[in-house]
C-alpha atoms as a PDB file:
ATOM      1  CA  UNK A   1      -5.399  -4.662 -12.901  1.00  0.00           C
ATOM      2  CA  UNK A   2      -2.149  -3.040 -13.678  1.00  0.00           C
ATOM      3  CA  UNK A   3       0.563  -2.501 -11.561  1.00  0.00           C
ATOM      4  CA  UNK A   4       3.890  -1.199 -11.280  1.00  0.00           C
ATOM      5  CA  UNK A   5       6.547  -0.707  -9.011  1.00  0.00           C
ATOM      6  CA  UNK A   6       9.847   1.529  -8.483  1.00  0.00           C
ATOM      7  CA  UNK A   7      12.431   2.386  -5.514  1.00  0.00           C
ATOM      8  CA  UNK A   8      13.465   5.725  -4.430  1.00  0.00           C
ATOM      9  CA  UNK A   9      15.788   6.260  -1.590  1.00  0.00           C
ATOM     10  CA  UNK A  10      14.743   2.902   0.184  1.00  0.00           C
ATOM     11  CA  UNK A  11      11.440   3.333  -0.158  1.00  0.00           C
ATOM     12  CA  UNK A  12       9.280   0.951  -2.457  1.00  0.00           C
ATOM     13  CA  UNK A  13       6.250   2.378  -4.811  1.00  0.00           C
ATOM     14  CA  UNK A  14       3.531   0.227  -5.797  1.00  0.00           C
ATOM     15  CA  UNK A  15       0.658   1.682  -7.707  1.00  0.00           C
ATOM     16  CA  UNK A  16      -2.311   0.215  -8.847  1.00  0.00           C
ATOM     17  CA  UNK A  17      -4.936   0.489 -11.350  1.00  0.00           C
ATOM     18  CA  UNK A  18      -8.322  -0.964 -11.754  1.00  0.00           C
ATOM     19  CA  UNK A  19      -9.541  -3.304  -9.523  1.00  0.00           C
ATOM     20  CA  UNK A  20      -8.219  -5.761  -6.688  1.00  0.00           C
ATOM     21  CA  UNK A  21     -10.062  -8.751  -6.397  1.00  0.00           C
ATOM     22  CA  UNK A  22      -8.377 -11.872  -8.698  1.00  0.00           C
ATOM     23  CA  UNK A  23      -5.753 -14.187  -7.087  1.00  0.00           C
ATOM     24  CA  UNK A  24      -3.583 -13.272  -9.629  1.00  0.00           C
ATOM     25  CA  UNK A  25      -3.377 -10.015  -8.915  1.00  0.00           C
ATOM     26  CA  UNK A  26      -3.290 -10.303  -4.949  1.00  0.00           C
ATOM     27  CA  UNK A  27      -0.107 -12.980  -5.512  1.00  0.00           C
ATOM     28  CA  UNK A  28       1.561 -10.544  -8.292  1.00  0.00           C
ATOM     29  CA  UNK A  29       1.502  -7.628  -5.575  1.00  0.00           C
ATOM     30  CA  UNK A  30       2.170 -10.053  -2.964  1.00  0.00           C
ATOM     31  CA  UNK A  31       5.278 -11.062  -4.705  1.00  0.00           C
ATOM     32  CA  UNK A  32       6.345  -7.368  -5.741  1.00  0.00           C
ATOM     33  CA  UNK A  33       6.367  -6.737  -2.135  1.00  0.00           C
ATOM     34  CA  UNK A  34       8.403  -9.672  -1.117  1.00  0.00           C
ATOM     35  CA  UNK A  35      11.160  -8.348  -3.847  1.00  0.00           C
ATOM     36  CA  UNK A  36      10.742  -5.205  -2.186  1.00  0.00           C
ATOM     37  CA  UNK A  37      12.028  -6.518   1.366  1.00  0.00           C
ATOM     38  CA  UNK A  38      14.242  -8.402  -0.210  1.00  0.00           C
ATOM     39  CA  UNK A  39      16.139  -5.720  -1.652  1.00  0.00           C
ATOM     40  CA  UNK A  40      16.134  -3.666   1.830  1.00  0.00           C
ATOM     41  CA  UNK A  41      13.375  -1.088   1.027  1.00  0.00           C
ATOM     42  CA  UNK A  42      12.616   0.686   4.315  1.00  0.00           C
ATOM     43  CA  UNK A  43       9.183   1.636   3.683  1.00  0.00           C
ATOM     44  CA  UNK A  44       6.319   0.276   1.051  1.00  0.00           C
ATOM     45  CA  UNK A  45       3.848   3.475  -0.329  1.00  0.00           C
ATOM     46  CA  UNK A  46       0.728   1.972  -2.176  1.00  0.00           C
ATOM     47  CA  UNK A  47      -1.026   4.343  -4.602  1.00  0.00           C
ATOM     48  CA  UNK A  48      -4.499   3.808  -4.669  1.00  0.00           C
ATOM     49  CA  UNK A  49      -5.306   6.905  -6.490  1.00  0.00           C
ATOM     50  CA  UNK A  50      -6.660   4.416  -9.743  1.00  0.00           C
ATOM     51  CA  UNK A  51      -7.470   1.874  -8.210  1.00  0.00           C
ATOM     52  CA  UNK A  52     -11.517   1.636  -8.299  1.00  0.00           C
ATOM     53  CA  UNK A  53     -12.391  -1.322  -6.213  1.00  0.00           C
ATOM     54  CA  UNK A  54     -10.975  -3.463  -3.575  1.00  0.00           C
ATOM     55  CA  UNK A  55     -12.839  -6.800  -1.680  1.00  0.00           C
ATOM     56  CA  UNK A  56     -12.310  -8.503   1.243  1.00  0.00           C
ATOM     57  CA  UNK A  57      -9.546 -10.389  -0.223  1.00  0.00           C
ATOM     58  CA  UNK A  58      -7.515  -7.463  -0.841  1.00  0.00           C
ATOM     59  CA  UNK A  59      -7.922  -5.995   2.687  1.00  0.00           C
ATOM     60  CA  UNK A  60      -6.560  -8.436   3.489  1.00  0.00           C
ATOM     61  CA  UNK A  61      -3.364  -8.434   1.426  1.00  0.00           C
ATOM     62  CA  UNK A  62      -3.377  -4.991   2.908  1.00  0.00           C
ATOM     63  CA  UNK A  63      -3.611  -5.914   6.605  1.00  0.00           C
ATOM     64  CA  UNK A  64      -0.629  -8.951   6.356  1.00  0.00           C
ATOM     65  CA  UNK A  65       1.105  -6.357   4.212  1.00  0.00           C
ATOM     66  CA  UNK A  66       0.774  -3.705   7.271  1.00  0.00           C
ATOM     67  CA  UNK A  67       1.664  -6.173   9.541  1.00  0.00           C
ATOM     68  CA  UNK A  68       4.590  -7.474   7.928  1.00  0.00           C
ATOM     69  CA  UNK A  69       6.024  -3.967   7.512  1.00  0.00           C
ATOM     70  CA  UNK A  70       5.320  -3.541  11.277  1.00  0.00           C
ATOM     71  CA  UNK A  71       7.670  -6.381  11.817  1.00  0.00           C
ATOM     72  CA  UNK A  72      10.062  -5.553   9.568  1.00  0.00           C
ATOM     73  CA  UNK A  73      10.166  -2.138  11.363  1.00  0.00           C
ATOM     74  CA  UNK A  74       9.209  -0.308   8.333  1.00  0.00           C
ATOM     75  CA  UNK A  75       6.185   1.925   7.584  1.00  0.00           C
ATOM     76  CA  UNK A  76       3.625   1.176   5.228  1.00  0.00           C
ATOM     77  CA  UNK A  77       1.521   3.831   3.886  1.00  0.00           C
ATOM     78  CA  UNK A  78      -1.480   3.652   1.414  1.00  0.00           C
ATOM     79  CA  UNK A  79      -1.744   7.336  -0.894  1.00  0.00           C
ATOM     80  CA  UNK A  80      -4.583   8.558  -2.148  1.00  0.00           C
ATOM     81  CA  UNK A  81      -7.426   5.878  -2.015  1.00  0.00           C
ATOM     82  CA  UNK A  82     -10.076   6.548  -4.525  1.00  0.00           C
ATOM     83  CA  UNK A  83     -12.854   7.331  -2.430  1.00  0.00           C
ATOM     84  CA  UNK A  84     -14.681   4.575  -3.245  1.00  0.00           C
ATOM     85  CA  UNK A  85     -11.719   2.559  -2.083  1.00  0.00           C
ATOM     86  CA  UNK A  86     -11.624   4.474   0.669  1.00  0.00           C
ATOM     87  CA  UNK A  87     -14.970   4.287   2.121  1.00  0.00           C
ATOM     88  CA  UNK A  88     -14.161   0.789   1.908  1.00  0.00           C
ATOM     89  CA  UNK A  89     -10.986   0.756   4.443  1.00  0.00           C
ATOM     90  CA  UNK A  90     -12.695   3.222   6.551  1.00  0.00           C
ATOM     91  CA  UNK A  91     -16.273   0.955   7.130  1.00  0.00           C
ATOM     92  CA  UNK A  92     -13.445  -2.415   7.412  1.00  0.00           C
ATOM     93  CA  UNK A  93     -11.463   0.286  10.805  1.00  0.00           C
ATOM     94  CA  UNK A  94      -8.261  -0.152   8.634  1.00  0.00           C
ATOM     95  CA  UNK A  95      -8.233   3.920   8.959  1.00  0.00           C
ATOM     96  CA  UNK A  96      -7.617   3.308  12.870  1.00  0.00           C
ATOM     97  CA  UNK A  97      -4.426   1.585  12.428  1.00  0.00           C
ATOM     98  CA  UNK A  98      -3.092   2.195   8.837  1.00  0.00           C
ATOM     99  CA  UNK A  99      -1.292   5.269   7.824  1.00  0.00           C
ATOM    100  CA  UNK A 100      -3.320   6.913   5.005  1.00  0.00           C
ATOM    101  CA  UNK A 101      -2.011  10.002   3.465  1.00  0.00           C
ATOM    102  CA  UNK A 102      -3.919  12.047   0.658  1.00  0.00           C
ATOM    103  CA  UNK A 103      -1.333  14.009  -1.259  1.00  0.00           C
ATOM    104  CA  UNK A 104       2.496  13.866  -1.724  1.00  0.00           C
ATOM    105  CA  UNK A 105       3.115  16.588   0.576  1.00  0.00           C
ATOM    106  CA  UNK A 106       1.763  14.727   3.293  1.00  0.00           C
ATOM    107  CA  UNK A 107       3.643  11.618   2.066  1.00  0.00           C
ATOM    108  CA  UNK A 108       6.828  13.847   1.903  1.00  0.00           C
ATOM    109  CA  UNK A 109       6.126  14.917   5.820  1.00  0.00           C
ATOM    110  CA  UNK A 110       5.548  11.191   6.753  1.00  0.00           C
ATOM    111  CA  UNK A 111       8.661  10.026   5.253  1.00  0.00           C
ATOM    112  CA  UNK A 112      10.425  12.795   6.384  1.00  0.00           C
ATOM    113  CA  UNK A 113       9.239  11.766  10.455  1.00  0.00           C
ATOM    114  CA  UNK A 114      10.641   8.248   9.713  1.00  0.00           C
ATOM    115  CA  UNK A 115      13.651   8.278   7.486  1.00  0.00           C
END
């Protein structure tokens, strides 16, 4: 899996590519995301637009990463799950409680509400 991160205007970007299932990845985007807090980010935005497959093990990197953020007071928002990645987070009822966003327009407008 790749993955890379930047910061824009206190807001962290992770994107992925490939597939989330090793313990190395799941403790290299664990880690990215601790750097992120550390250095103040206000909100985390994963792209999941290339990223192909995700187990159980990564939901729930996604769920302490939600929760976390919840804490924190921040938002974190997953863009553009591949829709097999997708389907995935919908049959787990992540959908019910996560904020999912499909474009950047609609990232844009959720930002917007909470910056």
């Amino acid at each position: 899996m790749e993955l890379s991160v930047n910061v824009t205007e206190n807001v962290g970007y992770i994107t992925l590519v490939g597939q989330l299932w090793q313990n190395d990845d799941l403790i290299s985007i664990y880690n990215e995301i601790e750097t992120l807090l550390e250095s103040n980010v206000q909100h985390i935005v994963l792209n999941l637009d290339r990223l192909g497959f995700i187990n159980s093990a990564g939901l729930g990197l996604l769920a302490r990463t939600y929760a976390r953020m919840a804490d924190y007071g921040g938002k974190f928002i997953l863009l553009s799950p591949h829709s097999s990645v997708l389907e995935v987070i919908e049959v787990s009822g992540f959908d019910l409680f996560m904020t999912i966003v499909q474009t950047q327009e609609e990232l844009r407008q959720v930002l917007r509400q909470t910056l």
